[in-house]
Protein backbone atom coordinates (compact mmCIF):
# COMPACT_ATOMS: atom_id res chain seq x y z
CA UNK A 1 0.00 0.00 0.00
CA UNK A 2 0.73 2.94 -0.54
CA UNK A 3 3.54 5.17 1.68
CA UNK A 4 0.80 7.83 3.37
CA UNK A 5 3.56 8.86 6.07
CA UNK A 6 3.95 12.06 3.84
CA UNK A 7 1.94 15.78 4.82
CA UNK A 8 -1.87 15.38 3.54
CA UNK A 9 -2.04 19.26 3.29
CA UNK A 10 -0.81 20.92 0.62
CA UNK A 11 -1.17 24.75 -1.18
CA UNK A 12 -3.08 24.92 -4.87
CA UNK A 13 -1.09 27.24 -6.94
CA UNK A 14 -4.49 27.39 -9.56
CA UNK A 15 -6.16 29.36 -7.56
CA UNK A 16 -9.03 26.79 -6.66
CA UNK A 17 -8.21 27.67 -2.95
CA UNK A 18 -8.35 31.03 -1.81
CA UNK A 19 -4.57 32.85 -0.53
CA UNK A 20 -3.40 30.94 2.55
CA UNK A 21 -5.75 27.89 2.67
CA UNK A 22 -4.83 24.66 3.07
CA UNK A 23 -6.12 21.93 0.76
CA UNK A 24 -6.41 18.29 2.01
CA UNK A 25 -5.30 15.53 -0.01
CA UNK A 26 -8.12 12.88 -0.57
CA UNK A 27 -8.28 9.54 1.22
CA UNK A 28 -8.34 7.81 -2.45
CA UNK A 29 -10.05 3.87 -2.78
CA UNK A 30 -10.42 1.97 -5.68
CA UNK A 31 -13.10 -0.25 -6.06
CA UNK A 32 -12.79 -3.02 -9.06
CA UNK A 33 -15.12 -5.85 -9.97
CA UNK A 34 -16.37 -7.60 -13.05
CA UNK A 35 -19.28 -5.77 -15.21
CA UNK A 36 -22.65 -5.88 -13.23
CA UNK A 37 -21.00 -6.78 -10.17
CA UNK A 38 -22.49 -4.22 -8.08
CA UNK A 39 -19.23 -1.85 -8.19
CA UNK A 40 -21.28 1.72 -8.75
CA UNK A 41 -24.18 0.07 -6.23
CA UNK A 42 -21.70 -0.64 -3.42
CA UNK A 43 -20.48 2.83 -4.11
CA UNK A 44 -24.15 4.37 -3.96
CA UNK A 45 -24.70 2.50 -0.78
CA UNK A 46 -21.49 3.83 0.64
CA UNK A 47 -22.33 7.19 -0.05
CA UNK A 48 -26.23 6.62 1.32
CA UNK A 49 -25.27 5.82 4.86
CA UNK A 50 -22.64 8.59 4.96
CA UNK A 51 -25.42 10.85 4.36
CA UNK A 52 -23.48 11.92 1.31
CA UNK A 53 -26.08 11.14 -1.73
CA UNK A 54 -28.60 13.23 -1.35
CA UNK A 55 -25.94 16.10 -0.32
CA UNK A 56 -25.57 18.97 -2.88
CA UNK A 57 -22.13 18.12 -4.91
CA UNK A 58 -20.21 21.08 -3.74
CA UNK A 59 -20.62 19.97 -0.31
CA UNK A 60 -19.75 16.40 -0.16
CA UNK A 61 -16.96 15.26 2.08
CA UNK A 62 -17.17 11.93 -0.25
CA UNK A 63 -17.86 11.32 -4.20
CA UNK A 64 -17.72 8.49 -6.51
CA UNK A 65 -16.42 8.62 -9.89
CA UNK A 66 -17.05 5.96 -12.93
CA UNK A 67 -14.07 5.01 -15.07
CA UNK A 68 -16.23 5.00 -17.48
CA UNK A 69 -16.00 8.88 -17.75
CA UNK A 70 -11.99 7.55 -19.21
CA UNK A 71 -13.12 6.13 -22.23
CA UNK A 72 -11.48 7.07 -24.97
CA UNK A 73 -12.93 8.86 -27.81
CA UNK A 74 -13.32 6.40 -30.91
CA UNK A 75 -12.40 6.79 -34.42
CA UNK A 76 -15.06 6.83 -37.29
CA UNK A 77 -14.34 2.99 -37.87
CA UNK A 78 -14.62 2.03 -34.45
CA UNK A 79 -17.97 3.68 -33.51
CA UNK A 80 -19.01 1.95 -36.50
CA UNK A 81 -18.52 -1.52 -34.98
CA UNK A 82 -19.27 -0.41 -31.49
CA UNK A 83 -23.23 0.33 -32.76
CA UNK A 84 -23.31 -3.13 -34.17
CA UNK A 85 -21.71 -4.47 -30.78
CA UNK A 86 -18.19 -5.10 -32.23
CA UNK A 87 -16.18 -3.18 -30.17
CA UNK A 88 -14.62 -4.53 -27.12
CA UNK A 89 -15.06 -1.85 -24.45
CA UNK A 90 -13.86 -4.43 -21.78
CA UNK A 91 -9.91 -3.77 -23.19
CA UNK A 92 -7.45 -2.05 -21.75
CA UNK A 93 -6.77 -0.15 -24.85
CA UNK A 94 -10.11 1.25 -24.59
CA UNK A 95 -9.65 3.90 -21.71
CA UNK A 96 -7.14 6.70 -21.12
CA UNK A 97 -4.88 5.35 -18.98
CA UNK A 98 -3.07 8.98 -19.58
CA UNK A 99 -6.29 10.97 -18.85
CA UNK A 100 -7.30 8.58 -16.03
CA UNK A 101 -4.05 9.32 -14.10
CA UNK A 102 -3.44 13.10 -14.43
CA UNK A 103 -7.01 13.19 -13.49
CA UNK A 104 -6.39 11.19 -10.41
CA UNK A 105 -3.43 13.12 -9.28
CA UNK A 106 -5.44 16.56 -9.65
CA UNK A 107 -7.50 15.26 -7.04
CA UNK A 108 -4.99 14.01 -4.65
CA UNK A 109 -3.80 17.57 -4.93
CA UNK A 110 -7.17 18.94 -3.95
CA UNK A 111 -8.09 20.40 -7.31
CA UNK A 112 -11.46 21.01 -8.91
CA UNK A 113 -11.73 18.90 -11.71
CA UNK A 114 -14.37 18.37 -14.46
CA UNK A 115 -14.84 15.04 -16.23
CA UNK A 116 -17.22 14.13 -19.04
CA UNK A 117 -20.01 11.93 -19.23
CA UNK A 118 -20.67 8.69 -20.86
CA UNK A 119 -23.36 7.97 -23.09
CA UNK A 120 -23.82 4.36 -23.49
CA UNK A 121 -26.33 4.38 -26.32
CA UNK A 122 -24.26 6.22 -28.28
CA UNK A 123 -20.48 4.76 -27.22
CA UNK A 124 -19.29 8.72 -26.80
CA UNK A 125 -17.93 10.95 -24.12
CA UNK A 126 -20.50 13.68 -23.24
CA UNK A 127 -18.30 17.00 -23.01
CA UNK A 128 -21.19 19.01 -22.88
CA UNK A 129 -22.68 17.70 -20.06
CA UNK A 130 -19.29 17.78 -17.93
CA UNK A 131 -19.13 16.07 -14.06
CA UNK A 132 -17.59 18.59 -12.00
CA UNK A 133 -15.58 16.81 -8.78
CA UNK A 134 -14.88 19.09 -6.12
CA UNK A 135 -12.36 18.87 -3.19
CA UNK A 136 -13.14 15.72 -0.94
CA UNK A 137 -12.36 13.55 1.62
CA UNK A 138 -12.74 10.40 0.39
CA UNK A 139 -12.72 9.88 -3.27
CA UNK A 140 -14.17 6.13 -4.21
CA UNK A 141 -12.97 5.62 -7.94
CA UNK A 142 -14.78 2.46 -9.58
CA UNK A 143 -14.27 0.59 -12.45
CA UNK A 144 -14.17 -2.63 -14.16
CA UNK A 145 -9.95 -2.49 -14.77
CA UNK A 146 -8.82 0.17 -12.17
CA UNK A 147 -6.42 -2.05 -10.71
CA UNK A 148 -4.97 -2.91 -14.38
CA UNK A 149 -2.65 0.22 -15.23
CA UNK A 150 0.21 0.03 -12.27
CA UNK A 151 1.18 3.42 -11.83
CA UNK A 152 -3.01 4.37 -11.18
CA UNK A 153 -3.09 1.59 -8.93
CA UNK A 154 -0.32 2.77 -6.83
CA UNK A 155 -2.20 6.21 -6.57
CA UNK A 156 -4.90 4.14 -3.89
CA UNK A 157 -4.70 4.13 -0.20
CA UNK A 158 -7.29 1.34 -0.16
CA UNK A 159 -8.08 -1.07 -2.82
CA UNK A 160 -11.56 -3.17 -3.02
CA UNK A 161 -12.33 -5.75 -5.53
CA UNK A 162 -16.35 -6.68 -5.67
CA UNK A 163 -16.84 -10.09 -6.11
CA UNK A 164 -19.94 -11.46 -7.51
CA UNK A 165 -20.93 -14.77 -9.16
CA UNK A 166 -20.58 -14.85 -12.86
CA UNK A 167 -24.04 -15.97 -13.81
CA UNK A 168 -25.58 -13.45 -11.62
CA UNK A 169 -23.29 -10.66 -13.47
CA UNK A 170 -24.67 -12.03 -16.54
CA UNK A 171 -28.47 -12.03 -15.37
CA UNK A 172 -27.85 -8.39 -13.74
CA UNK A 173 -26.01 -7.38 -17.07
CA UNK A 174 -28.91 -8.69 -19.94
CA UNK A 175 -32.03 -6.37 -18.22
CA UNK A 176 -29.36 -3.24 -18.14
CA UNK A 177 -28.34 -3.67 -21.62
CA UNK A 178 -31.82 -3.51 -23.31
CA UNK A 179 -33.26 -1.39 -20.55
CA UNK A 180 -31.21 1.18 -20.25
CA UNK A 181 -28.64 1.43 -23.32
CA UNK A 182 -30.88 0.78 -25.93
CA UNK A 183 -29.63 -2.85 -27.08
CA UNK A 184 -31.09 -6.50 -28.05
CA UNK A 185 -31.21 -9.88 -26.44
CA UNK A 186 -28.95 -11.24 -29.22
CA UNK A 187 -26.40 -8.76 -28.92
CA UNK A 188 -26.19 -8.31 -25.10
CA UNK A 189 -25.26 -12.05 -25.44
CA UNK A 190 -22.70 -11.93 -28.27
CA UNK A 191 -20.86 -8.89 -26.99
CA UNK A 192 -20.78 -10.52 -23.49
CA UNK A 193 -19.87 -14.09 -24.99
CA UNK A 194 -16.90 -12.25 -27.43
CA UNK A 195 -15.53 -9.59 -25.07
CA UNK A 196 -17.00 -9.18 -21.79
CA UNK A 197 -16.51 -12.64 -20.60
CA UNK A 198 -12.89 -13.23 -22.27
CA UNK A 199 -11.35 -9.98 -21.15
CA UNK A 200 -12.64 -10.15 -17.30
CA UNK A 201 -10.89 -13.98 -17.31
CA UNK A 202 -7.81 -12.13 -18.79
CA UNK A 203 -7.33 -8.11 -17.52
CA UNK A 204 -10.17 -8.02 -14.45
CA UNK A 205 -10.08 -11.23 -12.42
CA UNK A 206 -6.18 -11.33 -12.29
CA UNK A 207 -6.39 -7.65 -10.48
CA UNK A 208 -8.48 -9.04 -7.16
CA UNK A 209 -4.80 -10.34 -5.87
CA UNK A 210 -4.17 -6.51 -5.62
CA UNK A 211 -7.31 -5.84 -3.58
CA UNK A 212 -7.28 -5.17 -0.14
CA UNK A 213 -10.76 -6.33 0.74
CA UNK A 214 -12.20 -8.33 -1.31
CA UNK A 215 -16.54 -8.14 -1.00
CA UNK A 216 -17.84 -11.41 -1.50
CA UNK A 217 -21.92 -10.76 -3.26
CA UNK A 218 -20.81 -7.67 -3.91
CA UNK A 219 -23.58 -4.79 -2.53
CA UNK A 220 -25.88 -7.40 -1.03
CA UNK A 221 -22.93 -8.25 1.48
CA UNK A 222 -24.27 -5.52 3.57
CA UNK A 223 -21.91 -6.66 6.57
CA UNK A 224 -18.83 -5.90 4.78
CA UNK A 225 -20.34 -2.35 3.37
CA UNK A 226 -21.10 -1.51 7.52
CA UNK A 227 -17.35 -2.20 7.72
CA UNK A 228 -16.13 0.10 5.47
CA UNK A 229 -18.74 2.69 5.97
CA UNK A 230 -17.62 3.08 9.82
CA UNK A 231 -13.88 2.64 8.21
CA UNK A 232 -14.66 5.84 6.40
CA UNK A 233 -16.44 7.86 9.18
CA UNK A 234 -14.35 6.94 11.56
CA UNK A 235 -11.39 8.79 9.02
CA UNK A 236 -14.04 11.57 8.67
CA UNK A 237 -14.49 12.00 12.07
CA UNK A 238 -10.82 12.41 13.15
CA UNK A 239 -9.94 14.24 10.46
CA UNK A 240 -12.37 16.68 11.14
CA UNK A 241 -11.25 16.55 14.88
CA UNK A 242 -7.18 17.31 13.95
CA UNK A 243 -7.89 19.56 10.91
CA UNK A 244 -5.14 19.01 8.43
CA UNK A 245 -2.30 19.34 10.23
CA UNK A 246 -1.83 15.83 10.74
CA UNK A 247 -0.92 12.97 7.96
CA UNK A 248 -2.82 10.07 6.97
CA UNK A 249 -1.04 7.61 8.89
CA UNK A 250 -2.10 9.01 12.12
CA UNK A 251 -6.17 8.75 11.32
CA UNK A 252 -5.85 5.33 9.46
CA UNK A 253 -4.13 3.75 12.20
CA UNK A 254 -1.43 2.72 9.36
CA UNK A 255 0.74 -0.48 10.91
CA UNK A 256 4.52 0.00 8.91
CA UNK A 257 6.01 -3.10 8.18
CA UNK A 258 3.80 -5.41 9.96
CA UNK A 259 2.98 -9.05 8.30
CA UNK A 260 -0.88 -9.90 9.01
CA UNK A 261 -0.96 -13.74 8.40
CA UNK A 262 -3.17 -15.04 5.93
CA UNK A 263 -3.82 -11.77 3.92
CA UNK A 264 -2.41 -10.71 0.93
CA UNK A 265 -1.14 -7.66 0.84
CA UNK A 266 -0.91 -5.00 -2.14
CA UNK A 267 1.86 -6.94 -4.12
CA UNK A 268 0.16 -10.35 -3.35
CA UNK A 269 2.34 -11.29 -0.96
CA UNK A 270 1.98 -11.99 2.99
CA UNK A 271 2.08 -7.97 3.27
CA UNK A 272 5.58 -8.37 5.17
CA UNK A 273 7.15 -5.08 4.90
CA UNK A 274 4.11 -3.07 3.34
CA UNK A 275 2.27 -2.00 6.40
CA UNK A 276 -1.59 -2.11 6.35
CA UNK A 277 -4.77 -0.94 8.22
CA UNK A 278 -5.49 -2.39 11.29
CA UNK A 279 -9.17 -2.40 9.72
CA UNK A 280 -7.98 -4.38 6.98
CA UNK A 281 -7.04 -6.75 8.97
CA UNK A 282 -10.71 -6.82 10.40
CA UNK A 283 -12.19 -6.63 7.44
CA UNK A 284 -9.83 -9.82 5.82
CA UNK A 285 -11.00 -12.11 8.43
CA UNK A 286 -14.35 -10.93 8.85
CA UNK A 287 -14.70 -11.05 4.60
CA UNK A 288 -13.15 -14.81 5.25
CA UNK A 289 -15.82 -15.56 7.49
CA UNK A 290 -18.55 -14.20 5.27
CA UNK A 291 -17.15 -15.90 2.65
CA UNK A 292 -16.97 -19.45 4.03
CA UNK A 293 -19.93 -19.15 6.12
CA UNK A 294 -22.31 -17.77 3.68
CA UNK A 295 -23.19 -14.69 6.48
CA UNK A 296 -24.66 -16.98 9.18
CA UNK A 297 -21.68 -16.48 11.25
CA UNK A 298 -23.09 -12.29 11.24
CA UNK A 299 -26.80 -13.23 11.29
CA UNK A 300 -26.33 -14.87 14.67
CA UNK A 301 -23.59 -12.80 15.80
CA UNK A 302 -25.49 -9.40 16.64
CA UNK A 303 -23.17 -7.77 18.65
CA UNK A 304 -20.60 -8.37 16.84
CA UNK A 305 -18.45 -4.77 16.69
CA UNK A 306 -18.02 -3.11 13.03
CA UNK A 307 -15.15 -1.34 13.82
């Protein structure tokens, strides 16, 4: 994981802070998963029981951003095989990795940034309609490969990987399609059959070894969202408690260079010599438990702490 032992305060030179104010750096967290695992829901439910959804956008001490918004603009040909469902959008070669990470580190520097939209029925980035991002606290950044490109990876303080079944990502993904991007039964099916499934066995799977936590049932494991919802308050609340004047470290509780058995740690190794969260350590075994258990271990265990 990332070294965090490094001032989270820092002075905008563009002017998006006024003359003497300091800026915090963003608590960053990536959150990858197959398509229609539940990434963007897990994120919405996140943001619901911080009280941060409904909250106007200039405001919010947390916001999610798609990576879809990093799509790159296609040529002529391209768009031409993306409306008949030839276009494999599940590639790495299909985002911005350049775009993606300059964006990224404008918001670890507390900048303003604006992002466009995606329209899906049309396979094009909406610049009119641009998502503006203000200074946060917490910045969740989802997407199906945002564990993929290294050097955006290594920009996360916390990485999550939302694990769901493959048939019901299939089931959840069909009704989307036609519902809500315009498309057919027959091509839903192809597309996923050609692209989606191939490249999530290939560039998406092989990223969970870099997650952190790891949410088995993605957003119907309510258990593990609790845990990383009072995770993220708890940051809130002492950060709004010291100000900026302290680092990350400090509120995170941030462990240098101890192992924690049994859990992988950034590199996919026994996280000797990384450091880690004590509350990824919680959430590891708890997510084990969950896992293997099938949440009857939690469903008879109501006082069990989430901290």
């Amino acid at each position: 994981m990332q070294d965090l032992k490094q001032p989270d305060s820092l002075r905008l030179p563009n002017g998006d802070a006024s003359a003497g104010e300091e800026v915090k750096s963003p608590f960053l967290i990536g959150v990858a998963g197959g398509t229609a695992s539940g990434k963007s829901t897990v994120c919405k439910k996140i943001m619901e029981q911080l009280g941060q959804a409904e909250m106007d956008h200039t405001q919010r001490q947390v916001v999610a951003i798609s990576q879809d918004s990093f799509y790159r603009e296609l040529t002529p040909a391209e768009k031409a095989k993306a409306q008949k469902g030839l276009f494999n959008f599940d590639h790495p070669d299909a985002f911005n990795e350049e775009l993606m990470f300059a964006t990224l580190q404008n918001i670890l520097k507390g900048h303003k940034v604006e992002i466009p939209s995606y329209d899906y029925r049309t396979n094009s980035l909406d610049f009119e309609n641009m998502l503006v991002i203000y200074p946060a606290d917490v910045v969740l950044f989802e997407g199906i490969l945002v564990f993929y490109f290294p050097k955006i990876r290594d920009l996360f303080h916390m990485k999550l990987f939302v694990d769901t079944d493959s048939d019901t990502r299939l089931a959840r993904r069909v009704p989307r399609d036609i519902n809500e991007r315009g498309r057919d039964l027959d091509a839903v099916l192809t597309q996923y059959m050609t692209f989606v499934k191939p490249a999530f066995e290939e560039f998406c799977s092989p990223t969970k070894k870099f997650a952190d936590v790891i949410i088995p049932r993605g957003a119907d494991n309510t258990v593990a969202i609790d845990l990383i919802v009072q995770h993220i308050r708890d940051f809130l609340n002492n950060r709004s408690r010291h100000g900026s004047t302290g680092n990350m470290a400090l509120y995170m509780n941030l462990e240098l260079n101890a192992p924690v058995a049994g859990f992988a740690g950034p590199d996919g190794d026994d996280g000797s010599g990384n450091g880690t969260y004590n509350a990824i350590r919680r959430f590891s075994t708890l997510c084990k438990e969950l896992n293997m258990q099938g949440n009857f271990f939690f469903a008879t265990n109501k006082n069990l702490p989430h901290h």
